[in-house]
N, C-alpha and C. Protein backbone atom coordinates (compact mmCIF):
# COMPACT_ATOMS: atom_id res chain seq x y z
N UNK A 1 0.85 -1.19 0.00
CA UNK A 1 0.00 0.00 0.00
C UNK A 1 0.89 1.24 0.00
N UNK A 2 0.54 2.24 -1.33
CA UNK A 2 1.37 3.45 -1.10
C UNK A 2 1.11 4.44 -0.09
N UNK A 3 1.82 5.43 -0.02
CA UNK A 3 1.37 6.22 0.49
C UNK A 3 0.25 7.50 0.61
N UNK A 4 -0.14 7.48 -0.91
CA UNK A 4 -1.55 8.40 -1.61
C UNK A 4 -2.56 7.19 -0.79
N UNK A 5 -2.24 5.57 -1.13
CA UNK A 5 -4.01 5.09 -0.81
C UNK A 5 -4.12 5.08 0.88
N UNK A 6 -2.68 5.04 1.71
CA UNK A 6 -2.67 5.43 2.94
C UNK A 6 -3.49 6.49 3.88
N UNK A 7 -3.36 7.40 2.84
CA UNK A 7 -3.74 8.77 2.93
C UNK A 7 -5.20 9.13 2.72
N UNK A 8 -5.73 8.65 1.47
CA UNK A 8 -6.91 8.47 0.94
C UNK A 8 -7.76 7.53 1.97
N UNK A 9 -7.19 6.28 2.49
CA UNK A 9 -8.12 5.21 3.49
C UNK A 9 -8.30 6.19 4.78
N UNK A 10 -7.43 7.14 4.93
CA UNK A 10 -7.49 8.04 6.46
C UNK A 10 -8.52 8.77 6.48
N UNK A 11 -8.10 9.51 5.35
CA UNK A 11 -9.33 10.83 4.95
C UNK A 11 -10.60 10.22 4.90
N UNK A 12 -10.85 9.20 4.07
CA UNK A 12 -12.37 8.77 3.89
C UNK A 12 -12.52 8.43 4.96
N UNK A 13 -12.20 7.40 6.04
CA UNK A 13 -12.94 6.78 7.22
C UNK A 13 -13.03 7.73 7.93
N UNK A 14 -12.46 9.08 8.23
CA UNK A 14 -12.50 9.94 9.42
C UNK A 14 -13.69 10.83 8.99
N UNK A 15 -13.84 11.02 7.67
CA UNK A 15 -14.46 12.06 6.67
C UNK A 15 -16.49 11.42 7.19
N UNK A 16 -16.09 10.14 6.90
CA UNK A 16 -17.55 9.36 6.96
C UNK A 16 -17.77 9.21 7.98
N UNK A 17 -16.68 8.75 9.21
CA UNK A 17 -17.13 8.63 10.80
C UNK A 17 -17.51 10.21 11.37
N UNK A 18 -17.25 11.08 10.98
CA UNK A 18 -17.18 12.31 11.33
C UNK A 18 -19.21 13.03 10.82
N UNK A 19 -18.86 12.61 9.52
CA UNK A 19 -20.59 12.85 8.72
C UNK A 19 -21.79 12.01 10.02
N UNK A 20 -21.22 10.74 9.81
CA UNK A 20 -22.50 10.14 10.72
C UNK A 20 -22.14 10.31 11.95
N UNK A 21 -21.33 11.25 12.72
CA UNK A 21 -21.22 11.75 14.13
C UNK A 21 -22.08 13.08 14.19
N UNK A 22 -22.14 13.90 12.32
CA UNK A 22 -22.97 14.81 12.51
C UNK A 22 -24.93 14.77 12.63
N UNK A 23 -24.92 13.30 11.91
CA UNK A 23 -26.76 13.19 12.20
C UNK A 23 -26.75 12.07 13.55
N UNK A 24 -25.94 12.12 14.33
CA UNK A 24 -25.92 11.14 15.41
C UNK A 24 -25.36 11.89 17.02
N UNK A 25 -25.01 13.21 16.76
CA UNK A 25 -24.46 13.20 17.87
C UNK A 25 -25.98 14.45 18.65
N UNK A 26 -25.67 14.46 20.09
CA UNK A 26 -26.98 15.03 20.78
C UNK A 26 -27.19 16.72 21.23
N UNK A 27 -25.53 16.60 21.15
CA UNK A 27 -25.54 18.19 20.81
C UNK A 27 -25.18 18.47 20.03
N UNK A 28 -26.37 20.05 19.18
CA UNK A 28 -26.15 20.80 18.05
C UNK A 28 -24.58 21.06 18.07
N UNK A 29 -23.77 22.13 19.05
CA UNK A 29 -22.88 22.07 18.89
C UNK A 29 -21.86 21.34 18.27
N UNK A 30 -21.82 19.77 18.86
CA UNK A 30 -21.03 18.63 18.37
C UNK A 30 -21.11 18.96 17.16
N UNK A 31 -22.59 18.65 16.59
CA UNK A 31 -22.76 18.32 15.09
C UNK A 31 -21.88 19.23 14.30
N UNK A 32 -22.29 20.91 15.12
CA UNK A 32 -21.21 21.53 14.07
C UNK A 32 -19.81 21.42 13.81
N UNK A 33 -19.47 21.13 15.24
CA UNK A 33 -17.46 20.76 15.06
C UNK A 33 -17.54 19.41 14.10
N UNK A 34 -17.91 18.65 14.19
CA UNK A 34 -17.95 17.11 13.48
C UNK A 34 -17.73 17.29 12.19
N UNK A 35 -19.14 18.25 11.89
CA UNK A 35 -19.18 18.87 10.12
C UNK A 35 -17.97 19.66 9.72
N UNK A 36 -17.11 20.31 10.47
CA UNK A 36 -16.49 20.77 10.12
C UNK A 36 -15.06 20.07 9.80
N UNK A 37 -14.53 19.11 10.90
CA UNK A 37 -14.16 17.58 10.76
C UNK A 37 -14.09 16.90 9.46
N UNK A 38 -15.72 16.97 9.00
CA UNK A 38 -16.00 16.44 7.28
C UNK A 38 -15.23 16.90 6.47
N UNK A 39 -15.45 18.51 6.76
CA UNK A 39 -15.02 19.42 5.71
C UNK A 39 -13.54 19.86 5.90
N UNK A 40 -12.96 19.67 5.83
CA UNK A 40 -11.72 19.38 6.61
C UNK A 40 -11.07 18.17 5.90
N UNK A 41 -11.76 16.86 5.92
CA UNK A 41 -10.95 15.28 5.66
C UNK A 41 -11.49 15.51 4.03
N UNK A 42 -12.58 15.81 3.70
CA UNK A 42 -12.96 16.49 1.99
C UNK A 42 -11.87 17.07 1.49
N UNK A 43 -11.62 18.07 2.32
CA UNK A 43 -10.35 19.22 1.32
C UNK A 43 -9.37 17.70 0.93
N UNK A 44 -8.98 17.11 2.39
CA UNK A 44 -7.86 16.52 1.99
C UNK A 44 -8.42 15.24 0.59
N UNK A 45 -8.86 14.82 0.65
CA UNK A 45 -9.69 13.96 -0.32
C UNK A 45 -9.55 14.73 -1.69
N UNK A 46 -10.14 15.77 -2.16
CA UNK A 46 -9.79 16.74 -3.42
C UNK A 46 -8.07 17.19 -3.29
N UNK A 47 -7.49 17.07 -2.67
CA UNK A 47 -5.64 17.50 -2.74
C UNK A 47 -5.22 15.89 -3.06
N UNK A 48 -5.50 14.90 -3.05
CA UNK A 48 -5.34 14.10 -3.49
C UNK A 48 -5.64 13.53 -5.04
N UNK A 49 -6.89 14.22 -5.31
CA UNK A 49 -7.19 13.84 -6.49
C UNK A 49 -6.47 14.71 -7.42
N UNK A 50 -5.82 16.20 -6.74
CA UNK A 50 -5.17 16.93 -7.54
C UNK A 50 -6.21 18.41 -7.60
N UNK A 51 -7.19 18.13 -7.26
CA UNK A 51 -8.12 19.21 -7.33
C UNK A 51 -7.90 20.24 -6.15
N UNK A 52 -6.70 20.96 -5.78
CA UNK A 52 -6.59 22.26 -4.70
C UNK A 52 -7.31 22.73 -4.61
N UNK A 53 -7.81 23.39 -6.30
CA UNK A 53 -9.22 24.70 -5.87
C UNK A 53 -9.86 24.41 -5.45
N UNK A 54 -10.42 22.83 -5.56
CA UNK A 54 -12.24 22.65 -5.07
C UNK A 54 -11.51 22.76 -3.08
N UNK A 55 -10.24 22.49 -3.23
CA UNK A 55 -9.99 22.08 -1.46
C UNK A 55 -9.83 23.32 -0.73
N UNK A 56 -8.94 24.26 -1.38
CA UNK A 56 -9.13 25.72 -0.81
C UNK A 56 -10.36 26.69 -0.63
N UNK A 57 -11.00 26.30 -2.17
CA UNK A 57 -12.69 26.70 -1.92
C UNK A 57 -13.56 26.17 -0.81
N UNK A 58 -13.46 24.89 -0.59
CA UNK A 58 -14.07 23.91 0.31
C UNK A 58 -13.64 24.64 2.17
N UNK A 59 -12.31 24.68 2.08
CA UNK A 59 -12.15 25.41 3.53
C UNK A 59 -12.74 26.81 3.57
N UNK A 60 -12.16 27.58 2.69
CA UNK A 60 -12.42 29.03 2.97
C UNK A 60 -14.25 29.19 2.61
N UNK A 61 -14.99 29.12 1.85
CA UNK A 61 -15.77 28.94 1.90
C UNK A 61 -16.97 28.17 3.33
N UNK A 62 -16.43 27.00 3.24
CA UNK A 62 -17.96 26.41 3.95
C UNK A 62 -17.04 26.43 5.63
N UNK A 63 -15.64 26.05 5.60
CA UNK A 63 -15.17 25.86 7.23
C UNK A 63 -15.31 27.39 7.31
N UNK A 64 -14.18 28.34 6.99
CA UNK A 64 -14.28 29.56 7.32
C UNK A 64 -15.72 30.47 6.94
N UNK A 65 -16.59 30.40 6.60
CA UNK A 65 -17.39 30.91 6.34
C UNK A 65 -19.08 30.23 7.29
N UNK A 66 -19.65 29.11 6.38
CA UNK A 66 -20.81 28.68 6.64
C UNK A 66 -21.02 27.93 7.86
N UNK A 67 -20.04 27.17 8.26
CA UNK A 67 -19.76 26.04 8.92
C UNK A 67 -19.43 27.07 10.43
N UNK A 68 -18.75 28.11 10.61
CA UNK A 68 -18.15 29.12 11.50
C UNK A 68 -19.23 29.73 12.10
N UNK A 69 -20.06 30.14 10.69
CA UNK A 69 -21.27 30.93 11.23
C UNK A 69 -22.35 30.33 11.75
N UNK A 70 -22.40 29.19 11.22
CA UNK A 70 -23.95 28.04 12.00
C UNK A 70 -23.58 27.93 13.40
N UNK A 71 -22.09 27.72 13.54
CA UNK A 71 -21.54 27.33 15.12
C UNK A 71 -22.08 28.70 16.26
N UNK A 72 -22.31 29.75 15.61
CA UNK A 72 -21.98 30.88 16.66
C UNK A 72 -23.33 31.19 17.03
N UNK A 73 -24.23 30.99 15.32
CA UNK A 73 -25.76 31.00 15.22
C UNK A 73 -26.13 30.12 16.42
N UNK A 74 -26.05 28.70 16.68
CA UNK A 74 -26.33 27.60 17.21
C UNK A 74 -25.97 28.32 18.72
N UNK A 75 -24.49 28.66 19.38
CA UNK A 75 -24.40 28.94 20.28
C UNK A 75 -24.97 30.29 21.13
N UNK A 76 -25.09 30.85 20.26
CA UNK A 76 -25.51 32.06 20.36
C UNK A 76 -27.92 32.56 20.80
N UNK A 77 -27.82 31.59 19.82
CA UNK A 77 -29.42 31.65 20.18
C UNK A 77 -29.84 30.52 21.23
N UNK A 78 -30.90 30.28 21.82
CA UNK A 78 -31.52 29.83 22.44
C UNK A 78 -32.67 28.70 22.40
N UNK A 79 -32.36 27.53 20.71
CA UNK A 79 -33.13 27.13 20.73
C UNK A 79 -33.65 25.46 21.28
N UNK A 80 -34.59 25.18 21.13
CA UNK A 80 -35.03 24.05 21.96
C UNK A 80 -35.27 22.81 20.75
N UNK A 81 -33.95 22.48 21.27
CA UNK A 81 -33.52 20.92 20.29
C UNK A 81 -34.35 19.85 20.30
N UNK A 82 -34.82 19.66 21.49
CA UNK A 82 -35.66 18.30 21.79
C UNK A 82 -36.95 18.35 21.04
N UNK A 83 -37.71 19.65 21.19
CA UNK A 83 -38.97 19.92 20.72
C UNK A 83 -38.66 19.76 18.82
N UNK A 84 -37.67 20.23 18.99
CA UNK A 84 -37.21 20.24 17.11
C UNK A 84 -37.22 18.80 16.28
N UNK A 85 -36.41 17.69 17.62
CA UNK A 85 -36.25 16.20 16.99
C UNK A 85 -37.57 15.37 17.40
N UNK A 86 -38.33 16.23 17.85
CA UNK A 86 -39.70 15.34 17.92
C UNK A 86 -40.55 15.27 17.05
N UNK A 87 -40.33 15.80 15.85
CA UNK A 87 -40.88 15.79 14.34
C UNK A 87 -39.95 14.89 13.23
N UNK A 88 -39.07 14.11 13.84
CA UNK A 88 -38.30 13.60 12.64
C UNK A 88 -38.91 12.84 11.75
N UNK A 89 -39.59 11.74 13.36
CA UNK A 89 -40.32 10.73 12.20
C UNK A 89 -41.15 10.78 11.07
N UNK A 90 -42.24 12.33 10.97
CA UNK A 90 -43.24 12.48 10.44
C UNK A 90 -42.50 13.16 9.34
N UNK A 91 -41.02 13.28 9.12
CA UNK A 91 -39.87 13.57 8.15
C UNK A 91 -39.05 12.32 7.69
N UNK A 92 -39.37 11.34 7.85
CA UNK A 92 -38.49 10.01 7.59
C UNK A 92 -38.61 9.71 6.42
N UNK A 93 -40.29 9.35 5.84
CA UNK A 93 -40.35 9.15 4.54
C UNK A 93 -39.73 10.26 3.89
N UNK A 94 -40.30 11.15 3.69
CA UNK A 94 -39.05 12.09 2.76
C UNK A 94 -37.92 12.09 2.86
N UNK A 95 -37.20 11.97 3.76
CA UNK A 95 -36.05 11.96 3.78
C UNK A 95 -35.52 10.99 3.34
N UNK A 96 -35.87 9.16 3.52
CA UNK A 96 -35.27 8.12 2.60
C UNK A 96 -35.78 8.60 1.47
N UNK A 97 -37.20 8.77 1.08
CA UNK A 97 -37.10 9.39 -0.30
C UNK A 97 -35.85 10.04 -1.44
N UNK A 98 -35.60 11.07 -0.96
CA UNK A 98 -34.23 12.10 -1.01
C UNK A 98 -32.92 11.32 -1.11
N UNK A 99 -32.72 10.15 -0.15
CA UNK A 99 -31.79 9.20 0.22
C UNK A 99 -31.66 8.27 -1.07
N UNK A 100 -32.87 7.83 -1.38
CA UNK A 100 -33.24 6.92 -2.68
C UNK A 100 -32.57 7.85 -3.83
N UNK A 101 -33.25 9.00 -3.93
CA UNK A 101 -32.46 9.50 -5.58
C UNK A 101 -31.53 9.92 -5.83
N UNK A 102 -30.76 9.91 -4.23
CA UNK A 102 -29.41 10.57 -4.47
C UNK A 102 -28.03 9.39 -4.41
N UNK A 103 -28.70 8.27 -4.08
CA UNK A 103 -28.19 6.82 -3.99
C UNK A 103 -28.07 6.42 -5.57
N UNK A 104 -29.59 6.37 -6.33
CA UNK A 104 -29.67 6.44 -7.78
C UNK A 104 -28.77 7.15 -8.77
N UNK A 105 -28.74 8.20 -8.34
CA UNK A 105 -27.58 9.15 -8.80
C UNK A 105 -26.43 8.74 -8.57
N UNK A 106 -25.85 8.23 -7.83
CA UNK A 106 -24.49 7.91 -7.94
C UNK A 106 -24.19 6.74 -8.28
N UNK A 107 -25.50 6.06 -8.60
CA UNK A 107 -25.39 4.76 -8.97
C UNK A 107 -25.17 4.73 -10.84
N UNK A 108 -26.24 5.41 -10.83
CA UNK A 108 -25.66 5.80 -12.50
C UNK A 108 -24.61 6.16 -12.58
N UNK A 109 -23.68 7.43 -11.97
CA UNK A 109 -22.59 8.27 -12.59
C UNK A 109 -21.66 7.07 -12.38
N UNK A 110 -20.99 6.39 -11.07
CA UNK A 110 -20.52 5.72 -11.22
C UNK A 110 -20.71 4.16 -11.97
N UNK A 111 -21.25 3.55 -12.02
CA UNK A 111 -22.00 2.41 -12.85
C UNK A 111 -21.20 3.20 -14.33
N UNK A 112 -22.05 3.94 -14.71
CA UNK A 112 -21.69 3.83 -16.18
C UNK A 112 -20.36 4.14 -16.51
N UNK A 113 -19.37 5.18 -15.71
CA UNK A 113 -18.07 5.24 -15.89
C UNK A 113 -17.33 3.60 -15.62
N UNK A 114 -17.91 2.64 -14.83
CA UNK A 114 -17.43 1.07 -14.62
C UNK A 114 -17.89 0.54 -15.98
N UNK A 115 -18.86 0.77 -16.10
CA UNK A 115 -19.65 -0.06 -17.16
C UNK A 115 -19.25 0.10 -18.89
N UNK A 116 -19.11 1.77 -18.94
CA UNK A 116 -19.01 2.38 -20.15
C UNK A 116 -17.69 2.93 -20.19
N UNK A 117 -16.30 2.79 -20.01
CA UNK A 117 -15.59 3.51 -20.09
C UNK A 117 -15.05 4.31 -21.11
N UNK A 118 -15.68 4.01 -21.92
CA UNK A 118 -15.47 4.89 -23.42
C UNK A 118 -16.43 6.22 -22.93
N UNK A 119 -17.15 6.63 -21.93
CA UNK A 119 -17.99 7.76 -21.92
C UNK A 119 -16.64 8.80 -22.07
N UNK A 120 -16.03 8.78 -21.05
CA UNK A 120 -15.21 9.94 -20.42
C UNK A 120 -14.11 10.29 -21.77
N UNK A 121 -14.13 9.58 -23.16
CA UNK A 121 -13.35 9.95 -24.05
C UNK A 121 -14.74 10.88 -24.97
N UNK A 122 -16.10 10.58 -24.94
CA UNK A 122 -16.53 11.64 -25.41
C UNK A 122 -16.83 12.97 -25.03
N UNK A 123 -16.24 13.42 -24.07
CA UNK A 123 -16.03 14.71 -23.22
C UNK A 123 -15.53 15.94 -24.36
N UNK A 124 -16.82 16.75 -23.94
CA UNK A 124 -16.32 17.93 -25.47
C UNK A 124 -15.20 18.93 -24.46
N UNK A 125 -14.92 18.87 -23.25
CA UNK A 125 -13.50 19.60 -22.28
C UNK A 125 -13.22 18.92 -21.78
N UNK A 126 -12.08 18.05 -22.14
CA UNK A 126 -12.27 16.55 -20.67
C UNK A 126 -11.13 17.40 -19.95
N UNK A 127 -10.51 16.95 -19.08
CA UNK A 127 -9.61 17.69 -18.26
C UNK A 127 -8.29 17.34 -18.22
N UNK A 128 -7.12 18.40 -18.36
CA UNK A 128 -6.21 17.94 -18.81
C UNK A 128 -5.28 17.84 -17.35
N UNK A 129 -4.27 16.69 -18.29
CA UNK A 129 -3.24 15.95 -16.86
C UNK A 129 -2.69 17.31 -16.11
N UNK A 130 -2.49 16.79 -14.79
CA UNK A 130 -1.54 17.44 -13.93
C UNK A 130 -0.21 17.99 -14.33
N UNK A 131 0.40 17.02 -14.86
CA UNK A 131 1.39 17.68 -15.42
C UNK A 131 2.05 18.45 -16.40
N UNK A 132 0.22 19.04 -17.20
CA UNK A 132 0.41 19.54 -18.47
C UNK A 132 -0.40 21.54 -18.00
N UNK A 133 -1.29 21.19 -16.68
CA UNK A 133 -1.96 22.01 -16.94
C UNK A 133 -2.50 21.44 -14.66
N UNK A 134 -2.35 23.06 -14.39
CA UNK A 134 -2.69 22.82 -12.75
C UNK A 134 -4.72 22.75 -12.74
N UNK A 135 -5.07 22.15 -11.75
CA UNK A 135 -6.42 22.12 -11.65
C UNK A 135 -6.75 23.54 -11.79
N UNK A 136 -6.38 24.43 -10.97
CA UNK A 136 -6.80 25.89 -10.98
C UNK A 136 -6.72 26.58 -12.26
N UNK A 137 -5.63 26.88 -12.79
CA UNK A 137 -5.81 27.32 -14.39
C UNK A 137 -6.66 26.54 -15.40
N UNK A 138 -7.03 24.91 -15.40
CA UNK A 138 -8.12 24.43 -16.23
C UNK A 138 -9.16 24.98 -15.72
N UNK A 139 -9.51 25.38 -14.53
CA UNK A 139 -10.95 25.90 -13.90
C UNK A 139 -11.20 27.58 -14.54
N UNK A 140 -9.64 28.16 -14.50
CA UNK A 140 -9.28 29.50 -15.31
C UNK A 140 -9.57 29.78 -16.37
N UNK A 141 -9.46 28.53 -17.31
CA UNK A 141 -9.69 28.57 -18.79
C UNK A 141 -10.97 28.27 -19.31
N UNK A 142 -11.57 27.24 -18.33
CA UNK A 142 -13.16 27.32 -18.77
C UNK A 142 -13.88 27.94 -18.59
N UNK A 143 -13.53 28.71 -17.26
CA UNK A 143 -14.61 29.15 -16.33
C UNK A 143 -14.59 30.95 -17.20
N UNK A 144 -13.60 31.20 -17.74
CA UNK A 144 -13.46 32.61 -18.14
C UNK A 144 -13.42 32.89 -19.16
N UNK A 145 -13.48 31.53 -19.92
CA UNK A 145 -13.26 31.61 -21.79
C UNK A 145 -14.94 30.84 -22.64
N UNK A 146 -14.94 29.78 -22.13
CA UNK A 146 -16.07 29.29 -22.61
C UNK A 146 -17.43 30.08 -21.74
N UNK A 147 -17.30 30.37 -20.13
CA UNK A 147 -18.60 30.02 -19.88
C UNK A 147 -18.36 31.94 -18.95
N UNK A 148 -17.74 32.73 -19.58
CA UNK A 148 -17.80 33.96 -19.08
C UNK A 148 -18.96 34.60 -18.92
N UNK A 149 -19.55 34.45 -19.93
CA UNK A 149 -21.04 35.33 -19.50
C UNK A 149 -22.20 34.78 -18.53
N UNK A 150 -21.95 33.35 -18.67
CA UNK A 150 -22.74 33.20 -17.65
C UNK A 150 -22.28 33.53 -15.99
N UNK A 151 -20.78 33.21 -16.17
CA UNK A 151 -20.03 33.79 -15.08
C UNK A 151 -20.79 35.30 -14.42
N UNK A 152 -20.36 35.80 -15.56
CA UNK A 152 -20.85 37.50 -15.34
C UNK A 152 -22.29 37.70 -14.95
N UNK A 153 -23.51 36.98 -15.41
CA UNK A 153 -24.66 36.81 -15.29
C UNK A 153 -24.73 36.22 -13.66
N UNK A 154 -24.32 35.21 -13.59
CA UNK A 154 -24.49 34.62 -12.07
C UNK A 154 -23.99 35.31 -11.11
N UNK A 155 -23.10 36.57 -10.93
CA UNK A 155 -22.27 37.25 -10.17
C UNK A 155 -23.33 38.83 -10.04
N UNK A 156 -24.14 39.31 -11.37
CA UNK A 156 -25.07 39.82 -11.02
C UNK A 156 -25.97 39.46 -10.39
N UNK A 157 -26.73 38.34 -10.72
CA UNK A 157 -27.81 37.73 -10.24
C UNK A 157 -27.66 37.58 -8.30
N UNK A 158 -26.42 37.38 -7.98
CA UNK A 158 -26.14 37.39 -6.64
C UNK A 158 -25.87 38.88 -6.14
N UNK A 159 -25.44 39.93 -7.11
CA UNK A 159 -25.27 41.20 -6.45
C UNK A 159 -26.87 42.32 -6.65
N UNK A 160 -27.80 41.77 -7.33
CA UNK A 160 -28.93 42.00 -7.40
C UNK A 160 -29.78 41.47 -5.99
N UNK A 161 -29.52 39.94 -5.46
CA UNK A 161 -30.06 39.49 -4.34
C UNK A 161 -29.31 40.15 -3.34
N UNK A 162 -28.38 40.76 -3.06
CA UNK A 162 -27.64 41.08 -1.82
C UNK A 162 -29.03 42.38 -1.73
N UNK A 163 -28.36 43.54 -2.91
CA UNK A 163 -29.36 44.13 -2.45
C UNK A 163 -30.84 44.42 -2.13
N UNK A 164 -31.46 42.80 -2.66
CA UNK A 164 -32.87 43.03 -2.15
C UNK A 164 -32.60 42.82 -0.77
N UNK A 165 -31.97 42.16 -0.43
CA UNK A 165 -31.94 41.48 0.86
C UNK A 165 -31.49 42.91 1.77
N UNK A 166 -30.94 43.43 1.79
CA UNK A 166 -30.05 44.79 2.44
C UNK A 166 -31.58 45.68 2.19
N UNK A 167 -31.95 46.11 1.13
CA UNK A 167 -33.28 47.17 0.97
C UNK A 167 -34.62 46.30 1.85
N UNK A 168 -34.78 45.05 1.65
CA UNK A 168 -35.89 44.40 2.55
C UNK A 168 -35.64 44.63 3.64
N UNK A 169 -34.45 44.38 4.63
CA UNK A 169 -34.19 44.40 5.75
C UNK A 169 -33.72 45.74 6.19
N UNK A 170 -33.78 46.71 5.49
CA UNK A 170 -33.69 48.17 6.39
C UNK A 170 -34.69 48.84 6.51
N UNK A 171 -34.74 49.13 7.82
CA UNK A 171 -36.16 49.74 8.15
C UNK A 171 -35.64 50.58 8.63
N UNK A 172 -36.18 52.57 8.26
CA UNK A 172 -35.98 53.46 9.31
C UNK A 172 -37.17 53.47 10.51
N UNK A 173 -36.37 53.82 11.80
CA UNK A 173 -37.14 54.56 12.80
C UNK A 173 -37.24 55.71 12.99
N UNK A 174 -38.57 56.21 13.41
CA UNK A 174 -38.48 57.55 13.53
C UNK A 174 -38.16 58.38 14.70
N UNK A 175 -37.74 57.37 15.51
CA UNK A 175 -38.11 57.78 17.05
C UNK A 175 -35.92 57.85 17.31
N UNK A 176 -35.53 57.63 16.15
CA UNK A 176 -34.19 57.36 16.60
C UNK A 176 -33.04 58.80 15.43
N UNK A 177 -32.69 58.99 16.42
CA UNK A 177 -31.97 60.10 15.80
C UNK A 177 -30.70 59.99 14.65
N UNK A 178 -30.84 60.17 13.47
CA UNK A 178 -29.68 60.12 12.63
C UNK A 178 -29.14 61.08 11.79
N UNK A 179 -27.89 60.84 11.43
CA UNK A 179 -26.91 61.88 10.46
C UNK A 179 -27.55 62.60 9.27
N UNK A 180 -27.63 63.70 9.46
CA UNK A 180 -28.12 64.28 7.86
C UNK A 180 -27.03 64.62 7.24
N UNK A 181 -26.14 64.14 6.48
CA UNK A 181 -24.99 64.55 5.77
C UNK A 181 -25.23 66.18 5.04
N UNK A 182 -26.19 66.06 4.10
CA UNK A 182 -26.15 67.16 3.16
C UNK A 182 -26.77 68.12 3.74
N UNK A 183 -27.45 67.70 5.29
CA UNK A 183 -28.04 69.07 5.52
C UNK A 183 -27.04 70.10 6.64
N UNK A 184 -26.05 69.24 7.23
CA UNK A 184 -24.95 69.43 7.65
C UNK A 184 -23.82 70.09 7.22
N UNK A 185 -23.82 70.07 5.67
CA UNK A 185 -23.08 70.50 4.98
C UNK A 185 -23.91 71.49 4.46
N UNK A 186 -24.42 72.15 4.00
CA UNK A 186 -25.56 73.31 3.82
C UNK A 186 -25.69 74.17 5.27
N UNK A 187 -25.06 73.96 6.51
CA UNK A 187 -25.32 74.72 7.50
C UNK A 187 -24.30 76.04 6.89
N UNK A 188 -24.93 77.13 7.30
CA UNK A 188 -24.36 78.53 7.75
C UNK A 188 -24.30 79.36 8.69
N UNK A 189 -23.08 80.29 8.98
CA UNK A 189 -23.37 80.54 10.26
C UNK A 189 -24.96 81.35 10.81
N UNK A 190 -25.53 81.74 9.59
CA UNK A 190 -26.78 82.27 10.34
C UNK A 190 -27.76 81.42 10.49
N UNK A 191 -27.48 80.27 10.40
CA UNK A 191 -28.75 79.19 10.55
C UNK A 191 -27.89 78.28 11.89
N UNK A 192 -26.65 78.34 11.78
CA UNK A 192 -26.05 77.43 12.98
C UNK A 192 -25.81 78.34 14.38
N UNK A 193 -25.82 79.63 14.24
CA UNK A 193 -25.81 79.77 15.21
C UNK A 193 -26.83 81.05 15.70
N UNK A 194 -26.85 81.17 17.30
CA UNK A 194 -28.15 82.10 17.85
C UNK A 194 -27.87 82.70 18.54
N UNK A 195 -27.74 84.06 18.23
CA UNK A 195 -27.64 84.88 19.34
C UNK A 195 -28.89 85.69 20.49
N UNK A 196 -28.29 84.80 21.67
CA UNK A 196 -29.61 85.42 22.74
C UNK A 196 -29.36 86.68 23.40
N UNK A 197 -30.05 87.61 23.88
CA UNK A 197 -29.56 88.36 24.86
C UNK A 197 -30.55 88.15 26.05
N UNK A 198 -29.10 88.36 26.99
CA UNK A 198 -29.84 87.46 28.66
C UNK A 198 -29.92 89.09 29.19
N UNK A 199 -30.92 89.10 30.18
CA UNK A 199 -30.77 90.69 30.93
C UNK A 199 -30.23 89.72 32.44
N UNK A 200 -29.53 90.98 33.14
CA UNK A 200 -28.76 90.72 34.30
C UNK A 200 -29.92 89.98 35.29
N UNK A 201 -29.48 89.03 36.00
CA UNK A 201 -30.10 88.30 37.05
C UNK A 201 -30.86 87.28 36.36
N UNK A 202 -31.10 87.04 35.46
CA UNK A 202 -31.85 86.26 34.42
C UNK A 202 -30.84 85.32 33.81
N UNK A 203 -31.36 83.83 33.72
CA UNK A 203 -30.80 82.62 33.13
C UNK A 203 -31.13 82.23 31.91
N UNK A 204 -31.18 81.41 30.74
CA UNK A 204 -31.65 80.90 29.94
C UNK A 204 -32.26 79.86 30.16
């Protein structure tokens, strides 16, 4: 046994014991360190296959990002777990449901790459070797040459949702005092300032 399938037998068993520690363990918390555990033995799983980007995307993305923020969400609020897992069952069928087509699915992709191995030579971009071309620059060359506009399209489409999301969720109050920039800047001294006259013995 080399040292890649050494490596590869580590990552997967910790990767999978770690997944079913996340729908098995009793605190939310756990679940989130566990998942993150996953995501974590994944990266290493894609650095093996040669694929960095998907592994650097994979950390910075879902550990530093999604995975960080559920943990703080989870710790941070107050909610009542027990009352939550007392609906699973009446969620079971759907969920093997879901289980079934996503089992199907990999039963095809893999099956037919066993079955058919001539598929992967009709590939109109198949992907070129490691040593001709790094995972990241083939992701460079498709992602910016063939499929740019949709690139550009999907990057609006997400900077269009930020700001519904930012304009839905701001609400002014009226009861709360804020900055008028331009009317601040339009002050003069005869509007900013007042001259009183006090007579002697008399206060303001």
């Amino acid at each position: 046994m080399g040292l890649q399938a050494l490596f590869f037998y580590l990552f997967a068993f910790v990767a999978v014991a770690s997944a079913f520690m996340v729908i098995s363990a009793k605190n939310p918390v756990h679940s989130v360190l566990f998942l993150i555990v996953t995501f974590f033995n994944a990266a290493g799983l894609f650095l093996l296959l040669g694929a960095e980007f998907l592994a650097m995307i994979l950390l910075v993305v879902y550990v530093g990002a999604v995975a960080v923020l559920f943990l703080f969400v989870v710790m941070m609020l107050d909610i009542d777990f027990t009352e939550l897992r007392a609906g699973v069952l009446e969620y079971a069928p759907i969920g093997g449901l879901i289980g079934l087509v996503l089992a199907a699915e990999l039963i095809v992709v893999v099956g037919g790459s066993v079955i058919s191995p001539e598929v992967a030579k009709t590939v109109a971009m198949p992907i070129p070797a490691i040593t001709e071309r790094t995972n990241t620059a083939a992701l460079g060359d498709v992602l910016y040459t063939n499929y740019i506009y949709f690139f550009q399209i999907a990057g609006l489409i997400l900077l269009v949702a930020m700001i519904g999301a930012i304009v839905l969720t701001l609400r002014h109050r009226t009861n709360i005092k804020r900055q008028n920039i331009p009317r601040q800047v339009a002050r003069t001294p005869a509007t900013a300032v007042e001259v009183v006259t006090v007579k002697p013995g008399q206060g303001l």
